[in-house]
C-alpha atoms as a PDB file:
ATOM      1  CA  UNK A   1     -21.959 -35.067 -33.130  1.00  0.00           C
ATOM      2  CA  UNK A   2     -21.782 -31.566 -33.951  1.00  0.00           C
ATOM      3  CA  UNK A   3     -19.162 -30.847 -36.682  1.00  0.00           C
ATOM      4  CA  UNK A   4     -19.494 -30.961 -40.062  1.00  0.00           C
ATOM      5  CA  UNK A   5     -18.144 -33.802 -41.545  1.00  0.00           C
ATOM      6  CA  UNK A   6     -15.791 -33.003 -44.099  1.00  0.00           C
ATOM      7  CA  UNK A   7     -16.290 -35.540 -47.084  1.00  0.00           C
ATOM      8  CA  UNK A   8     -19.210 -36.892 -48.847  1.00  0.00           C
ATOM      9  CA  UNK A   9     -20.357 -40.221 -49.382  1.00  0.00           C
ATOM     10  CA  UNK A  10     -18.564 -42.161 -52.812  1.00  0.00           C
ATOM     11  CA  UNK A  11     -20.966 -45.139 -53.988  1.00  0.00           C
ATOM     12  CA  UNK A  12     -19.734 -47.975 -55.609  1.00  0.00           C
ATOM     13  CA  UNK A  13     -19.463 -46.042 -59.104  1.00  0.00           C
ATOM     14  CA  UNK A  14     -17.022 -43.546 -57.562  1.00  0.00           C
ATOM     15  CA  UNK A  15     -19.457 -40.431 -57.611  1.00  0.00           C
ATOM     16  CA  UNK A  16     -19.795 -38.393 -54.354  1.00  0.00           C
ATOM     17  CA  UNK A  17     -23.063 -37.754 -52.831  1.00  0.00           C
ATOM     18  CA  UNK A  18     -24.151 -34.272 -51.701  1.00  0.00           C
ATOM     19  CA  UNK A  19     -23.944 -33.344 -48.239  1.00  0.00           C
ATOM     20  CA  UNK A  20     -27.455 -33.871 -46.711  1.00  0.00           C
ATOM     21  CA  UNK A  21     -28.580 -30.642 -43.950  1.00  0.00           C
ATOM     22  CA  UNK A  22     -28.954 -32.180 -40.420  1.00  0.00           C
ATOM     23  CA  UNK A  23     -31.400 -31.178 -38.064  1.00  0.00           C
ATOM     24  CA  UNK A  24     -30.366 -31.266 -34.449  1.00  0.00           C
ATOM     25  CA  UNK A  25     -32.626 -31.485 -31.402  1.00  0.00           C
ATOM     26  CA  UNK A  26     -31.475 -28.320 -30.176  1.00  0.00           C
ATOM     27  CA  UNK A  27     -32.348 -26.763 -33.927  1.00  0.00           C
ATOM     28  CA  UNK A  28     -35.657 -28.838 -33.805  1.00  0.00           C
ATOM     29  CA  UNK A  29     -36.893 -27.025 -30.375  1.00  0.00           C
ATOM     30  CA  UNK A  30     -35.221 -23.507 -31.281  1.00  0.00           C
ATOM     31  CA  UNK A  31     -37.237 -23.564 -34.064  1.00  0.00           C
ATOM     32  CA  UNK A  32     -40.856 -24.578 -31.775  1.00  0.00           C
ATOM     33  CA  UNK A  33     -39.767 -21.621 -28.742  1.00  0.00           C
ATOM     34  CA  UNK A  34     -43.182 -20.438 -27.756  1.00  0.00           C
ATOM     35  CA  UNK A  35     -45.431 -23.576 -28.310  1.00  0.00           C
ATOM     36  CA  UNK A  36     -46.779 -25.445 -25.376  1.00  0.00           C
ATOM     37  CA  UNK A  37     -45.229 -28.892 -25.037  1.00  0.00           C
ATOM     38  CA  UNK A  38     -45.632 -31.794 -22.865  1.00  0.00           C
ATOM     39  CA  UNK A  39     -41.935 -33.105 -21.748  1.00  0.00           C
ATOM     40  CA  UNK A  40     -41.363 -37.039 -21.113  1.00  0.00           C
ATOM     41  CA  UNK A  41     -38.603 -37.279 -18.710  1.00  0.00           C
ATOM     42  CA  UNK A  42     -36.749 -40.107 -16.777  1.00  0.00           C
ATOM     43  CA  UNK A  43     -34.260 -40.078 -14.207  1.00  0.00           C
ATOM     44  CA  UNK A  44     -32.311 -43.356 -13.783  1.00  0.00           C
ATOM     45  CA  UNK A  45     -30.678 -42.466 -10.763  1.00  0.00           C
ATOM     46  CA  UNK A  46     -33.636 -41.485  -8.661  1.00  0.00           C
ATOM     47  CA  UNK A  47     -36.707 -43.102  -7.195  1.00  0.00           C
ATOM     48  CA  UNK A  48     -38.349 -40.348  -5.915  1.00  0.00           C
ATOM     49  CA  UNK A  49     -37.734 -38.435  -9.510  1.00  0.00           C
ATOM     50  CA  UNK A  50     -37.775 -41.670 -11.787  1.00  0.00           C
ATOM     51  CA  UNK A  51     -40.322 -40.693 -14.474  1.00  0.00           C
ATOM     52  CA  UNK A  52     -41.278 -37.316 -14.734  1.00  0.00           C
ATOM     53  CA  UNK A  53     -44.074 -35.050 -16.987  1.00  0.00           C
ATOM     54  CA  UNK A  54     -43.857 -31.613 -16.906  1.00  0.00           C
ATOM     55  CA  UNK A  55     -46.146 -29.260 -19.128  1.00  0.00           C
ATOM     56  CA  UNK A  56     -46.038 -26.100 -20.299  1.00  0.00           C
ATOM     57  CA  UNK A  57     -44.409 -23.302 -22.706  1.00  0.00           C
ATOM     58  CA  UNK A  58     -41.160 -23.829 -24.336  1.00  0.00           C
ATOM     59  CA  UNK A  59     -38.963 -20.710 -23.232  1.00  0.00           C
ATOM     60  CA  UNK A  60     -35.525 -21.032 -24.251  1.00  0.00           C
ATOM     61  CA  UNK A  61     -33.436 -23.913 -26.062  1.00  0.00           C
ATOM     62  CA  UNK A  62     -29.419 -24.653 -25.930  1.00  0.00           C
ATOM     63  CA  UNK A  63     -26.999 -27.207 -27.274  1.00  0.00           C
ATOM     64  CA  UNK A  64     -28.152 -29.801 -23.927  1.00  0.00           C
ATOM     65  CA  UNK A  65     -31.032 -28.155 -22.383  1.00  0.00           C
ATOM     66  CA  UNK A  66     -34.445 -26.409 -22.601  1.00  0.00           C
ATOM     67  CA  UNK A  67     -36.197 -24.010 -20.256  1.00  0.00           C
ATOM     68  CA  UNK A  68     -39.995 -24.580 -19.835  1.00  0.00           C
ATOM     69  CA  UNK A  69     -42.422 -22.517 -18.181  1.00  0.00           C
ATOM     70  CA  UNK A  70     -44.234 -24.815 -15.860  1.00  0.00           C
ATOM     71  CA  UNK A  71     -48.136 -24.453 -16.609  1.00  0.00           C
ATOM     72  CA  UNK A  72     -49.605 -25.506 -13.136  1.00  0.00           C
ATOM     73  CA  UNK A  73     -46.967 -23.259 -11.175  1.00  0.00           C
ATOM     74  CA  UNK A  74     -45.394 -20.378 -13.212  1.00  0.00           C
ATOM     75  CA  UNK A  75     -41.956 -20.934 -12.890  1.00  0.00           C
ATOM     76  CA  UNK A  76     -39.381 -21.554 -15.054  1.00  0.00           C
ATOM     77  CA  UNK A  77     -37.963 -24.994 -15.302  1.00  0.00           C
ATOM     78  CA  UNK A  78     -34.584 -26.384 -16.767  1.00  0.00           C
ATOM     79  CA  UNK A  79     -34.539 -29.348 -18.418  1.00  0.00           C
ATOM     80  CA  UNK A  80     -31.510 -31.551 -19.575  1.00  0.00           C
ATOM     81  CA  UNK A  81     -31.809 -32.930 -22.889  1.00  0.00           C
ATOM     82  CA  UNK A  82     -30.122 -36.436 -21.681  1.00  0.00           C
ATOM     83  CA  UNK A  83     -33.137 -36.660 -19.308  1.00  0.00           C
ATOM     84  CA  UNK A  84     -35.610 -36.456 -22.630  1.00  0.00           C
ATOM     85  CA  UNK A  85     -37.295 -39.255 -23.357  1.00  0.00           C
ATOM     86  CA  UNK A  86     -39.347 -37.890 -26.186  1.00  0.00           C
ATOM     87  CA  UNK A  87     -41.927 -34.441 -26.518  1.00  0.00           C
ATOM     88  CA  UNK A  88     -45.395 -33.651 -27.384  1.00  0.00           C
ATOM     89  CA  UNK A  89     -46.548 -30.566 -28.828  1.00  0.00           C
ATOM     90  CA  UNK A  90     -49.929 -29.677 -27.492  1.00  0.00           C
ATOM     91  CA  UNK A  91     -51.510 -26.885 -29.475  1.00  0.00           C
ATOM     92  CA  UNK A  92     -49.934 -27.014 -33.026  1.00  0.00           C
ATOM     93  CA  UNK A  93     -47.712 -28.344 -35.041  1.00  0.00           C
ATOM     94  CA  UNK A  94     -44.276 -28.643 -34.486  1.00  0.00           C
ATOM     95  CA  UNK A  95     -42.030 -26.582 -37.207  1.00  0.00           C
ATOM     96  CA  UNK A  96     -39.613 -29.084 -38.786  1.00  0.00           C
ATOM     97  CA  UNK A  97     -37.084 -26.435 -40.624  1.00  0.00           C
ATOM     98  CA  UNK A  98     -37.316 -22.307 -41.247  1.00  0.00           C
END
């Protein structure tokens, strides 16, 4: 989901919990552009495509995709998040929040 939701949480003794910030995947990788990461990919639909790795530097990141730049061929490849099955950043760290 990405609205805000409006109201916060009441426990049991009627107080209202603070709104907690929520980190998005898109935020997540925005926040890692420039860091060389592995990308874990699956595609249901195909057999020729089913599982796929692809490696390289993170370029750009929006709302349901990411452009990497391939590291054995040099071009730029874009990714749909629904096709993500999870990421591994190679060289350092990944940055949780700025």
């Amino acid at each position: 989901m990405y609205w805000s939701y409006p109201y916060g949480m009441v426990s049991q003794n009627g107080e209202i919990s603070q709104k907690r910030d929520r980190l998005y995947s898109e935020d997540f990788l925005q926040n890692n552009v420039g860091k060389r990461i592995t990308a874990y990919m699956s595609y249901d639909a195909s057999n020729q495509w089913r599982d796929r790795i692809f490696t390289g530097t993170l370029r750009e990141v929006g709302r349901d995709f990411f452009v990497l730049k391939d590291q054995k061929t040099g071009k730029d490849v874009f990714l749909l998040n629904i096709n993500l099955d999870y990421i591994v950043f190679e060289d350092q760290p990944a940055v949780l929040k700025e």
